[in-house]
PDB file of N, CA and C in Angstrom:
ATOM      1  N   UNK A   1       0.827  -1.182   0.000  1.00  0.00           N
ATOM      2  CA  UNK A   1       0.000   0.000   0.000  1.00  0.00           C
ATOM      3  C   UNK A   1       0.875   1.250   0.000  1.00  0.00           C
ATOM      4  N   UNK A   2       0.507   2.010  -0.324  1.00  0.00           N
ATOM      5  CA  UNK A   2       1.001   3.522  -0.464  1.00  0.00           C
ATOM      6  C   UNK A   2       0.152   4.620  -0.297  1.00  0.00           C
ATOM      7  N   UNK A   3       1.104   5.816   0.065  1.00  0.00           N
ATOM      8  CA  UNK A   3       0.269   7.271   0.377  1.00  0.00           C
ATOM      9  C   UNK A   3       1.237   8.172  -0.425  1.00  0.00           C
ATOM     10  N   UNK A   4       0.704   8.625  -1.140  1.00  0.00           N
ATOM     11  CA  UNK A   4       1.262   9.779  -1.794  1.00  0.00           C
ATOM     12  C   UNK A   4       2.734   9.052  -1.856  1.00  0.00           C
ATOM     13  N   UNK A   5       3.048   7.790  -2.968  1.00  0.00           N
ATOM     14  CA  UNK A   5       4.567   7.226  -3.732  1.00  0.00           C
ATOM     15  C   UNK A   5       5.069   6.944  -2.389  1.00  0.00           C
ATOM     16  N   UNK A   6       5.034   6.658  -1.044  1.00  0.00           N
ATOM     17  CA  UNK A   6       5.750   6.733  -0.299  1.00  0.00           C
ATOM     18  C   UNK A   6       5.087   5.212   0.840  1.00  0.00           C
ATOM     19  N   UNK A   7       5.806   3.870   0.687  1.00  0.00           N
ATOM     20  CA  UNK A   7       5.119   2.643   1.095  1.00  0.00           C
ATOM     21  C   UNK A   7       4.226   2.786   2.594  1.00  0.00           C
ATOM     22  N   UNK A   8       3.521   2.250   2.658  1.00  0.00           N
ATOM     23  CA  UNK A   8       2.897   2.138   3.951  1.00  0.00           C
ATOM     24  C   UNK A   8       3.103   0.470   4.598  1.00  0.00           C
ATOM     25  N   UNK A   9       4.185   0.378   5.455  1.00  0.00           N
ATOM     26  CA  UNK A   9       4.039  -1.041   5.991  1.00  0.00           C
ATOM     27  C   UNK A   9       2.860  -1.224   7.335  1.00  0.00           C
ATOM     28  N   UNK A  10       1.930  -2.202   7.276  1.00  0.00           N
ATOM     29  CA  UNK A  10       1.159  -2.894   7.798  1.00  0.00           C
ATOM     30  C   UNK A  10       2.200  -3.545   8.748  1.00  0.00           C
ATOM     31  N   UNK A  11       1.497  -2.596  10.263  1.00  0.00           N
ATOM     32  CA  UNK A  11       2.255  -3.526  11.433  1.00  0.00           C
ATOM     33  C   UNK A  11       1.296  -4.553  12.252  1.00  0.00           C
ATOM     34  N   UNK A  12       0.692  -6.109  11.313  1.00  0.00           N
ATOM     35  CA  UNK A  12      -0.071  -6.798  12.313  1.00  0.00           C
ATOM     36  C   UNK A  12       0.236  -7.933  12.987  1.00  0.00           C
ATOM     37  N   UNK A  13       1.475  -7.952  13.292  1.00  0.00           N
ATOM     38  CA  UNK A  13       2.300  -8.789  14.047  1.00  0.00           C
ATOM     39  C   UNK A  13       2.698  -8.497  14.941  1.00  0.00           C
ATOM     40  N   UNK A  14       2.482  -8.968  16.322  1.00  0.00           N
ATOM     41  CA  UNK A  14       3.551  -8.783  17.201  1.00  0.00           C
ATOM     42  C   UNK A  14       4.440  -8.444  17.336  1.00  0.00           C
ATOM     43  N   UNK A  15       5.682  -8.828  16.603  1.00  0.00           N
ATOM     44  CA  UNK A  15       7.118  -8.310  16.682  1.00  0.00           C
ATOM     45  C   UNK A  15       6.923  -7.042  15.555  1.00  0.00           C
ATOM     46  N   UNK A  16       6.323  -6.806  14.900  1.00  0.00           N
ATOM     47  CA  UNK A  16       6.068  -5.825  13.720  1.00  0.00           C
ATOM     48  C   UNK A  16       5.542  -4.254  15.074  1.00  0.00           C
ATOM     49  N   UNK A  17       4.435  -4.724  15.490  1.00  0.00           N
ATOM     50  CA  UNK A  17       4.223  -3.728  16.491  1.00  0.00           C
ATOM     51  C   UNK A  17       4.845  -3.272  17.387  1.00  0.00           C
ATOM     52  N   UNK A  18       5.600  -4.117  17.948  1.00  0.00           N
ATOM     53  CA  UNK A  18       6.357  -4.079  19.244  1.00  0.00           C
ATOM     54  C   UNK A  18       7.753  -3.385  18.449  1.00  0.00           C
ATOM     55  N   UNK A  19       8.035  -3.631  17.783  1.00  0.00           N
ATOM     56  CA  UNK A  19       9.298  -2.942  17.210  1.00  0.00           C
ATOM     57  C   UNK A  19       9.358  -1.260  16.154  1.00  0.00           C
ATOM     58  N   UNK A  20       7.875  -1.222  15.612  1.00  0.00           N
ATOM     59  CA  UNK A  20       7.891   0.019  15.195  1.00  0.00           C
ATOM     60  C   UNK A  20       8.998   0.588  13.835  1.00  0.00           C
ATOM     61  N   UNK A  21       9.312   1.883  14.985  1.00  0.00           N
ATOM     62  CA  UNK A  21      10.816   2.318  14.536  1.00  0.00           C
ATOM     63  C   UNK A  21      11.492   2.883  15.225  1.00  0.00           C
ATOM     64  N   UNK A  22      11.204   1.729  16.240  1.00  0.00           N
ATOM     65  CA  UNK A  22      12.745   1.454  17.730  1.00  0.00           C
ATOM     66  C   UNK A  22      14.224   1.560  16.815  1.00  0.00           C
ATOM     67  N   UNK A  23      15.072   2.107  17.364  1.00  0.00           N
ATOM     68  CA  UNK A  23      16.402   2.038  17.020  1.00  0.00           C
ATOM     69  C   UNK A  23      16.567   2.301  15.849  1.00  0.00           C
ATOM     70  N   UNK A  24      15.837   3.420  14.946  1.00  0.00           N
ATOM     71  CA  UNK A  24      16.140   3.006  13.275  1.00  0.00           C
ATOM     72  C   UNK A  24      16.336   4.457  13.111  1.00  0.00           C
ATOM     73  N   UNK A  25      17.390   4.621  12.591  1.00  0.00           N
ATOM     74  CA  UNK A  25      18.465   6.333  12.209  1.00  0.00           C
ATOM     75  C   UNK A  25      17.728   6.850  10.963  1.00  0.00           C
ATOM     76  N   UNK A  26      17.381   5.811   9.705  1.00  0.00           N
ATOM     77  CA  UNK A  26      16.701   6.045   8.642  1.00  0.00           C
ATOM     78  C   UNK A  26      15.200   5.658   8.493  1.00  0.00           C
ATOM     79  N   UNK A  27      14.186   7.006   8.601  1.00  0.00           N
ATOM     80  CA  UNK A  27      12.753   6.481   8.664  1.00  0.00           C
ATOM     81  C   UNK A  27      12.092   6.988   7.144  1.00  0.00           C
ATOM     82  N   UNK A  28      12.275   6.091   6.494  1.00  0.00           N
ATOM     83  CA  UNK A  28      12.179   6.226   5.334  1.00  0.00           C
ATOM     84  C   UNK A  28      10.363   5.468   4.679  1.00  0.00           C
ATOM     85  N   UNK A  29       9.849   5.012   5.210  1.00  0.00           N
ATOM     86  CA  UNK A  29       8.090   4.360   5.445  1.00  0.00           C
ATOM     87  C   UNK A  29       7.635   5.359   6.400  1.00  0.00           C
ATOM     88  N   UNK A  30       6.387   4.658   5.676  1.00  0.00           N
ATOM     89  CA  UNK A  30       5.028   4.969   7.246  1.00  0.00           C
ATOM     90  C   UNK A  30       4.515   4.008   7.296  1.00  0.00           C
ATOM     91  N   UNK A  31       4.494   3.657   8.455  1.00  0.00           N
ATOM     92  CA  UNK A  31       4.107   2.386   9.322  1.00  0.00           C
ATOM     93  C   UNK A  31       2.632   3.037   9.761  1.00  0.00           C
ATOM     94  N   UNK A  32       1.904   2.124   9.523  1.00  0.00           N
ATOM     95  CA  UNK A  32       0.468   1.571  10.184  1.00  0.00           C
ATOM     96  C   UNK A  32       0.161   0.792  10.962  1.00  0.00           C
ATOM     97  N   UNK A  33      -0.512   0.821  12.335  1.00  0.00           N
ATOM     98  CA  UNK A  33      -0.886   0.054  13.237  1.00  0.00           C
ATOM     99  C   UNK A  33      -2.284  -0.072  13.355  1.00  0.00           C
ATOM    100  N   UNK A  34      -2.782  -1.351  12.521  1.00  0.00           N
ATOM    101  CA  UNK A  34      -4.600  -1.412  13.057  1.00  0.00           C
ATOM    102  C   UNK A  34      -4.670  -1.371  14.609  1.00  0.00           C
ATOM    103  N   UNK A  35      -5.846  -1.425  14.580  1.00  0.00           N
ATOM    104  CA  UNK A  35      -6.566  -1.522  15.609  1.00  0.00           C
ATOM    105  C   UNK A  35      -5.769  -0.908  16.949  1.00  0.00           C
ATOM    106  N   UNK A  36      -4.970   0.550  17.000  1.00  0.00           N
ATOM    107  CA  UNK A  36      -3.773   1.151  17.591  1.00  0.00           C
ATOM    108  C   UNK A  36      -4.533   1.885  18.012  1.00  0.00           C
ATOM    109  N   UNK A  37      -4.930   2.631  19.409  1.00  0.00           N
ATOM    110  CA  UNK A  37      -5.543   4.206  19.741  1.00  0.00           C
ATOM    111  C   UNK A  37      -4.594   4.759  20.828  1.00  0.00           C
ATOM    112  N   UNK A  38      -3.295   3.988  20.814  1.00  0.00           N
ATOM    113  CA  UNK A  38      -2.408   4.920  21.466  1.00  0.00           C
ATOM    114  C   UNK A  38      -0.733   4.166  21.362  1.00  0.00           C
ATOM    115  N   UNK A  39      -0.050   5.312  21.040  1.00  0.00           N
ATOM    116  CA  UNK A  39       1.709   4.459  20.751  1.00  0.00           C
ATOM    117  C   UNK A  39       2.431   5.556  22.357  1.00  0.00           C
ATOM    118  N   UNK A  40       3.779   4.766  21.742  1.00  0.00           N
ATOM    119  CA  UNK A  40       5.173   5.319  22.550  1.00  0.00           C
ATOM    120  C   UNK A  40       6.232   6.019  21.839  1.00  0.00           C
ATOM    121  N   UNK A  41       7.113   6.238  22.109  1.00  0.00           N
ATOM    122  CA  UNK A  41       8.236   6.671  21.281  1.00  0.00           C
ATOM    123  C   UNK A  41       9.435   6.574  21.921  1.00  0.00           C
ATOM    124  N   UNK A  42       9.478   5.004  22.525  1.00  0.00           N
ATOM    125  CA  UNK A  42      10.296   4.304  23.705  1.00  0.00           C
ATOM    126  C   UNK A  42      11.522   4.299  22.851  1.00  0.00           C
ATOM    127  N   UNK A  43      12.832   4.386  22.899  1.00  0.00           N
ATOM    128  CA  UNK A  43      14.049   3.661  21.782  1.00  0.00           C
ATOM    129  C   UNK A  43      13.708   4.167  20.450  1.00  0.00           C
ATOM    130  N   UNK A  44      13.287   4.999  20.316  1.00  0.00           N
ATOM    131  CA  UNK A  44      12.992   5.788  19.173  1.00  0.00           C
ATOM    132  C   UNK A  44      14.325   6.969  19.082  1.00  0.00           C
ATOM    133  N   UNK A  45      15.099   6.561  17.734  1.00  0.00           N
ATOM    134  CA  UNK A  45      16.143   7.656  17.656  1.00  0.00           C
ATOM    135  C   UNK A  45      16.108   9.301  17.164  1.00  0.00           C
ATOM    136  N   UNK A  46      14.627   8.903  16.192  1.00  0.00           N
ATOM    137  CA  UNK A  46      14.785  10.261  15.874  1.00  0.00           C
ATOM    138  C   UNK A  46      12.778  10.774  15.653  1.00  0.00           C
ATOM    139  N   UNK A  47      12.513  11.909  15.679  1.00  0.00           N
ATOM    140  CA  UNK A  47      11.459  12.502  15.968  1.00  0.00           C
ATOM    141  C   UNK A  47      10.226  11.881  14.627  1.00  0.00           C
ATOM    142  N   UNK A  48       9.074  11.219  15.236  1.00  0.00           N
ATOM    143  CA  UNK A  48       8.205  11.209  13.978  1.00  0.00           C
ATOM    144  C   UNK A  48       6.864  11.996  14.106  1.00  0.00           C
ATOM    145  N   UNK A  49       6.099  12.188  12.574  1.00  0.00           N
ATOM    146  CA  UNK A  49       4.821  12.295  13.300  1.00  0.00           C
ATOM    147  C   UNK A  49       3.859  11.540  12.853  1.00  0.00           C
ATOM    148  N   UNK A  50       2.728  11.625  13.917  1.00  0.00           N
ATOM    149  CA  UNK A  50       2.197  10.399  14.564  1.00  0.00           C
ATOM    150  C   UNK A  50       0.064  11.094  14.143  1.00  0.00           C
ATOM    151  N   UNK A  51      -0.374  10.136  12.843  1.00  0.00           N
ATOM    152  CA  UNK A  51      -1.473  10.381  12.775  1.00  0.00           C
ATOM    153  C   UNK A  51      -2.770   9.499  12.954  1.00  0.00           C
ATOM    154  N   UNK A  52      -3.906   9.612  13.584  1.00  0.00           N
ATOM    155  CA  UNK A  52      -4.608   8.707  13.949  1.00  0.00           C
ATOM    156  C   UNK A  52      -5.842   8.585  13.365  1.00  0.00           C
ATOM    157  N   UNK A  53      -6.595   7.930  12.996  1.00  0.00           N
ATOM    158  CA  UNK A  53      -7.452   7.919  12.007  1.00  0.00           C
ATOM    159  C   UNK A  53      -8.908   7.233  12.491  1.00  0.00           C
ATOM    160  N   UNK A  54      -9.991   7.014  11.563  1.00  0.00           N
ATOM    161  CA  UNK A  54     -11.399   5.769  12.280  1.00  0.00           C
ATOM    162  C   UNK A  54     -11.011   5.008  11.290  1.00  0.00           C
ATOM    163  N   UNK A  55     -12.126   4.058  10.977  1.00  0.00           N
ATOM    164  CA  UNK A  55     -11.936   2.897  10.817  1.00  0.00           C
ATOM    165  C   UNK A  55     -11.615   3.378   8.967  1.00  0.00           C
ATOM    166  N   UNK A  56     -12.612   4.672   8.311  1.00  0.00           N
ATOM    167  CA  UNK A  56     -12.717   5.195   7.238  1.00  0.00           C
ATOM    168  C   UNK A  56     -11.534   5.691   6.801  1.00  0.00           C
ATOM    169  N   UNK A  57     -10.433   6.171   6.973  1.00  0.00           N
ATOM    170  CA  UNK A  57      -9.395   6.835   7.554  1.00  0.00           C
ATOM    171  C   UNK A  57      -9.546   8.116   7.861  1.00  0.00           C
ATOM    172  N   UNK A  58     -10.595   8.683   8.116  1.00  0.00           N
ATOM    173  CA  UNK A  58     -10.436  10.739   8.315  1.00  0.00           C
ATOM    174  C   UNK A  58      -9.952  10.385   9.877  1.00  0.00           C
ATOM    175  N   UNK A  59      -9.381  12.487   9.643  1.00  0.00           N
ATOM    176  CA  UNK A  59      -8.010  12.420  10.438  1.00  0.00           C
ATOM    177  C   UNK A  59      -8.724  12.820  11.818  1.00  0.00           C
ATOM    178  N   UNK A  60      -8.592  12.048  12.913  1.00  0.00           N
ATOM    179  CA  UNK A  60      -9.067  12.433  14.132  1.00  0.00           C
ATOM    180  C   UNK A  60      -7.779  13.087  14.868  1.00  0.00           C
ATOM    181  N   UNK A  61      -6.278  13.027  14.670  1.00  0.00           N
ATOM    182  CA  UNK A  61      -5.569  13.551  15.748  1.00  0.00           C
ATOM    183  C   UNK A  61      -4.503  13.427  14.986  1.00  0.00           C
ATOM    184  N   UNK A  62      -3.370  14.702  15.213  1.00  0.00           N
ATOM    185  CA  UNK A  62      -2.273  14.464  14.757  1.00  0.00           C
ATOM    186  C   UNK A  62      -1.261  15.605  15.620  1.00  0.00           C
ATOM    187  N   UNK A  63      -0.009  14.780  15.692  1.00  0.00           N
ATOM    188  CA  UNK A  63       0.905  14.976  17.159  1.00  0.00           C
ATOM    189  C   UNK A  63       1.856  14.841  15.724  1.00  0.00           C
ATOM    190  N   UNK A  64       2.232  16.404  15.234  1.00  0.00           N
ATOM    191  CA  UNK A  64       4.027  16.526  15.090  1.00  0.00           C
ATOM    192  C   UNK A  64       5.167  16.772  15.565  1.00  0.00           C
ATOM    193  N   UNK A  65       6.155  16.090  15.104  1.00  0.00           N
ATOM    194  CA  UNK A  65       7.494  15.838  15.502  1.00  0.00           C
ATOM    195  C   UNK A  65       7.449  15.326  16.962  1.00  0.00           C
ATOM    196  N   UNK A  66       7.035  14.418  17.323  1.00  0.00           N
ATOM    197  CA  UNK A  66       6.866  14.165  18.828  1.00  0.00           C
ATOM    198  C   UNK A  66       7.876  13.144  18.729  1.00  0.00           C
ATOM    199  N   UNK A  67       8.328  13.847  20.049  1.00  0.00           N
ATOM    200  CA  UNK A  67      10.186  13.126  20.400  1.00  0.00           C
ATOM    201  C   UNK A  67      10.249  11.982  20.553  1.00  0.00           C
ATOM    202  N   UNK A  68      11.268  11.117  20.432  1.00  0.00           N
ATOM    203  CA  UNK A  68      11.488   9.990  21.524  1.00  0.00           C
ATOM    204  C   UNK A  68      11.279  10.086  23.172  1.00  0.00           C
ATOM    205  N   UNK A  69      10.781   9.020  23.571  1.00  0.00           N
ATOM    206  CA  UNK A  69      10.659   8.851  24.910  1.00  0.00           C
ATOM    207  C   UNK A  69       9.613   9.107  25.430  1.00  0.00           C
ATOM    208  N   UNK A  70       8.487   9.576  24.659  1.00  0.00           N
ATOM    209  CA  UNK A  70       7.093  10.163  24.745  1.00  0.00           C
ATOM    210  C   UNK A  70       5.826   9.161  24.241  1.00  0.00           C
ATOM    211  N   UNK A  71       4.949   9.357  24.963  1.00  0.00           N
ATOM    212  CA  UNK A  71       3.314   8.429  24.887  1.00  0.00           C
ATOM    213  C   UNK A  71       2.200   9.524  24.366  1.00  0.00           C
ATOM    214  N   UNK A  72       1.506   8.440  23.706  1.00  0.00           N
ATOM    215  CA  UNK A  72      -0.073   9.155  23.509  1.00  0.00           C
ATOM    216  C   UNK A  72      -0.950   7.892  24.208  1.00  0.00           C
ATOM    217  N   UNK A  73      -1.518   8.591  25.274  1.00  0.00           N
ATOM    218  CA  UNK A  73      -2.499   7.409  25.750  1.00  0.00           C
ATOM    219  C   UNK A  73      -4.041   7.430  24.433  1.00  0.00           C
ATOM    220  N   UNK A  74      -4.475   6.167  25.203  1.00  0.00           N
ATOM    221  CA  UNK A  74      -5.306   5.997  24.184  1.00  0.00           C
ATOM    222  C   UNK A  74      -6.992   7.196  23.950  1.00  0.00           C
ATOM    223  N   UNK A  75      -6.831   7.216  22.856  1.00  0.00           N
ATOM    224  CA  UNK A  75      -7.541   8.078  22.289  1.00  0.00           C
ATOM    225  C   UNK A  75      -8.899   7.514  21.598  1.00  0.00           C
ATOM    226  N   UNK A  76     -10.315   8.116  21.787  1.00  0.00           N
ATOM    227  CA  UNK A  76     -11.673   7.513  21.275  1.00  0.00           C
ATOM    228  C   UNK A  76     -11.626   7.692  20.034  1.00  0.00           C
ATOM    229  N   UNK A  77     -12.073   6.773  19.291  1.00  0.00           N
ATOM    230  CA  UNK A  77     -12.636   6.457  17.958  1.00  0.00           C
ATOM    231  C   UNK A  77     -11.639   6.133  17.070  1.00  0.00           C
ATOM    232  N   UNK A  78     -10.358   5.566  17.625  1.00  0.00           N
ATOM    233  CA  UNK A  78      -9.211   5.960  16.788  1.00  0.00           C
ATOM    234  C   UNK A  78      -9.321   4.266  16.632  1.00  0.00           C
ATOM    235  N   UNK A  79      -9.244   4.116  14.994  1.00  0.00           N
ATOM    236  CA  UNK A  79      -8.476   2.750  14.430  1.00  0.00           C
ATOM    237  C   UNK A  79      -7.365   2.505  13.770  1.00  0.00           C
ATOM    238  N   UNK A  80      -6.777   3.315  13.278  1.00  0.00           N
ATOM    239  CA  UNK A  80      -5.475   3.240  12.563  1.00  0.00           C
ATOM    240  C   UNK A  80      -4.531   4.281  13.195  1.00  0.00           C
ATOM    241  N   UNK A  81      -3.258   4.234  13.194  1.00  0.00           N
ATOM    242  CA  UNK A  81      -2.175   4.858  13.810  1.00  0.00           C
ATOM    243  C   UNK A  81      -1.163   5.140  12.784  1.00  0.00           C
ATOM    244  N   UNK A  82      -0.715   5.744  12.468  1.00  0.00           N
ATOM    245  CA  UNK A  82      -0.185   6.368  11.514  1.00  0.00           C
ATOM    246  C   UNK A  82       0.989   7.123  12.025  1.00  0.00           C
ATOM    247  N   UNK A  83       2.389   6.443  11.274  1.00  0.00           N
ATOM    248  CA  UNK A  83       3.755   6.767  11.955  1.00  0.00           C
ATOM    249  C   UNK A  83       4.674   7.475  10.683  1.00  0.00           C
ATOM    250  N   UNK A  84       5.075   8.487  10.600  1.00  0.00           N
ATOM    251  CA  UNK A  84       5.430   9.659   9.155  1.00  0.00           C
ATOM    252  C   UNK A  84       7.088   9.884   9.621  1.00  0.00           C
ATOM    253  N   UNK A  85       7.442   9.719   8.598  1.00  0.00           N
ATOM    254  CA  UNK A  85       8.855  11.007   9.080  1.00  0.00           C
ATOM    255  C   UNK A  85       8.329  12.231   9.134  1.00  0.00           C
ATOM    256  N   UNK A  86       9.676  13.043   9.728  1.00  0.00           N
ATOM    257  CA  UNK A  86       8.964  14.299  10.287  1.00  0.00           C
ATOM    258  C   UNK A  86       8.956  15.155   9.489  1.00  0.00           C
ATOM    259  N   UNK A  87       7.763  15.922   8.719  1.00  0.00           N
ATOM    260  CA  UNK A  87       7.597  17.217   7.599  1.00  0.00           C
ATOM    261  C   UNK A  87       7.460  16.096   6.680  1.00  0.00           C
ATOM    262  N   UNK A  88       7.217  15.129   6.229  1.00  0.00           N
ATOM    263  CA  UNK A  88       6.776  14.637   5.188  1.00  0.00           C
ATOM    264  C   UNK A  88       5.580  14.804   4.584  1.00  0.00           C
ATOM    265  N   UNK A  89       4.516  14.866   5.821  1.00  0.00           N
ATOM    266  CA  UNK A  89       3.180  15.285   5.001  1.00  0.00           C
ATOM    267  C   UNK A  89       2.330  16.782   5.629  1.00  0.00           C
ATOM    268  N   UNK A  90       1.739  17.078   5.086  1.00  0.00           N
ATOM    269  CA  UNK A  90       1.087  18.554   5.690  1.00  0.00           C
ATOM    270  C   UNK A  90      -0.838  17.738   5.906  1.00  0.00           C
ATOM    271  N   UNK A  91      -1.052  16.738   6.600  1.00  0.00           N
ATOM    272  CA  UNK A  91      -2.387  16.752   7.126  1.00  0.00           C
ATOM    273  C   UNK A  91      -3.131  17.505   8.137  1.00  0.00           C
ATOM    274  N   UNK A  92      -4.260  17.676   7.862  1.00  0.00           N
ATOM    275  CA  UNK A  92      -5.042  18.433   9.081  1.00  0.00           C
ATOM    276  C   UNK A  92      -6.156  17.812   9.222  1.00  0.00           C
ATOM    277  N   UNK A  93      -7.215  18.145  10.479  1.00  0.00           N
ATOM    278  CA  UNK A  93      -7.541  17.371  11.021  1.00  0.00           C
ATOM    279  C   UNK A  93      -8.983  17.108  10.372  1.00  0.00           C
ATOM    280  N   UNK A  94      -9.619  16.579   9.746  1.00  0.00           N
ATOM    281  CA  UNK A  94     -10.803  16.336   9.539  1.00  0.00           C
ATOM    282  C   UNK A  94     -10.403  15.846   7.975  1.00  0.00           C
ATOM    283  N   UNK A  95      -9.317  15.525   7.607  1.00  0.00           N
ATOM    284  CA  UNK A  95      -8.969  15.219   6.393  1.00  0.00           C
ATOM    285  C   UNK A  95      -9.027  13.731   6.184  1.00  0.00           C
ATOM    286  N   UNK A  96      -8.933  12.880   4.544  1.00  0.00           N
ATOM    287  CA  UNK A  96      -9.405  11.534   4.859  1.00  0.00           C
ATOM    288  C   UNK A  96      -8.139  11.209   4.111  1.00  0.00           C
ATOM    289  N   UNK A  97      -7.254  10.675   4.660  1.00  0.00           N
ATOM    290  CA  UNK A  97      -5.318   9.879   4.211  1.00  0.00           C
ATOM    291  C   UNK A  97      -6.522   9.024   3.127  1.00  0.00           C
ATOM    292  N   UNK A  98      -5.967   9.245   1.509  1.00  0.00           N
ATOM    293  CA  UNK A  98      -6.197   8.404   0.597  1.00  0.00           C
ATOM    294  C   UNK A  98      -5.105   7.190   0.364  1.00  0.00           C
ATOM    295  N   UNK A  99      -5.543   6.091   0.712  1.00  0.00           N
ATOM    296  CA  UNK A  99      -4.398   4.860   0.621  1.00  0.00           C
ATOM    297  C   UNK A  99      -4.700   4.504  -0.366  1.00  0.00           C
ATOM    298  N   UNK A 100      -3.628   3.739  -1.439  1.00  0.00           N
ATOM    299  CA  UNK A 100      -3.832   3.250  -2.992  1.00  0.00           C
ATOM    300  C   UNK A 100      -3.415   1.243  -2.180  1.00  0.00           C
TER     301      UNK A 100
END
């Protein structure tokens, strides 16, 4: 899948979730987490941002450049989680992420 030429990896695995983009210098994807209404940014080296979506994808919440070492507790209505390098995309909030 893709967003605007740029891959979207599907995190529905365990070790896929649990690992993110812990420890990774080059964040070159956006990672998706179903069924996600709240992440970390535990071992995270460098700053991402972090968009949350319903089940449709319109945009219920979006947290830029949020550091390592930082939480979003969980948030209502949210089904997809959405992990960006930082300044890659310009979303706002009531907008619907078109996935191909």
């Amino acid at each position: 899948m893709k967003i605007k030429n740029i891959e979207i990896k599907y995190c529905n695995n365990f070790f896929d979730r649990l690992k993110g983009f812990m420890f990774k210098r080059n964040i070159d994807k956006v990672l998706c987490f179903p069924r996600c209404d709240s992440v970390h940014t535990f071992f995270m080296l460098k700053p991402i941002d972090v968009v949350m979506t319903d089940k449709d994808y319109n945009i219920l919440y979006i947290y830029k450049n949020l550091k390592p070492f930082k939480i979003i507790l969980p948030k209502k209505n949210v089904y997809y989680t959405f992990e960006f390098p930082v300044n890659k995309f310009d979303f706002k909030l009531n907008e619907k992420i078109k996935v191909d």
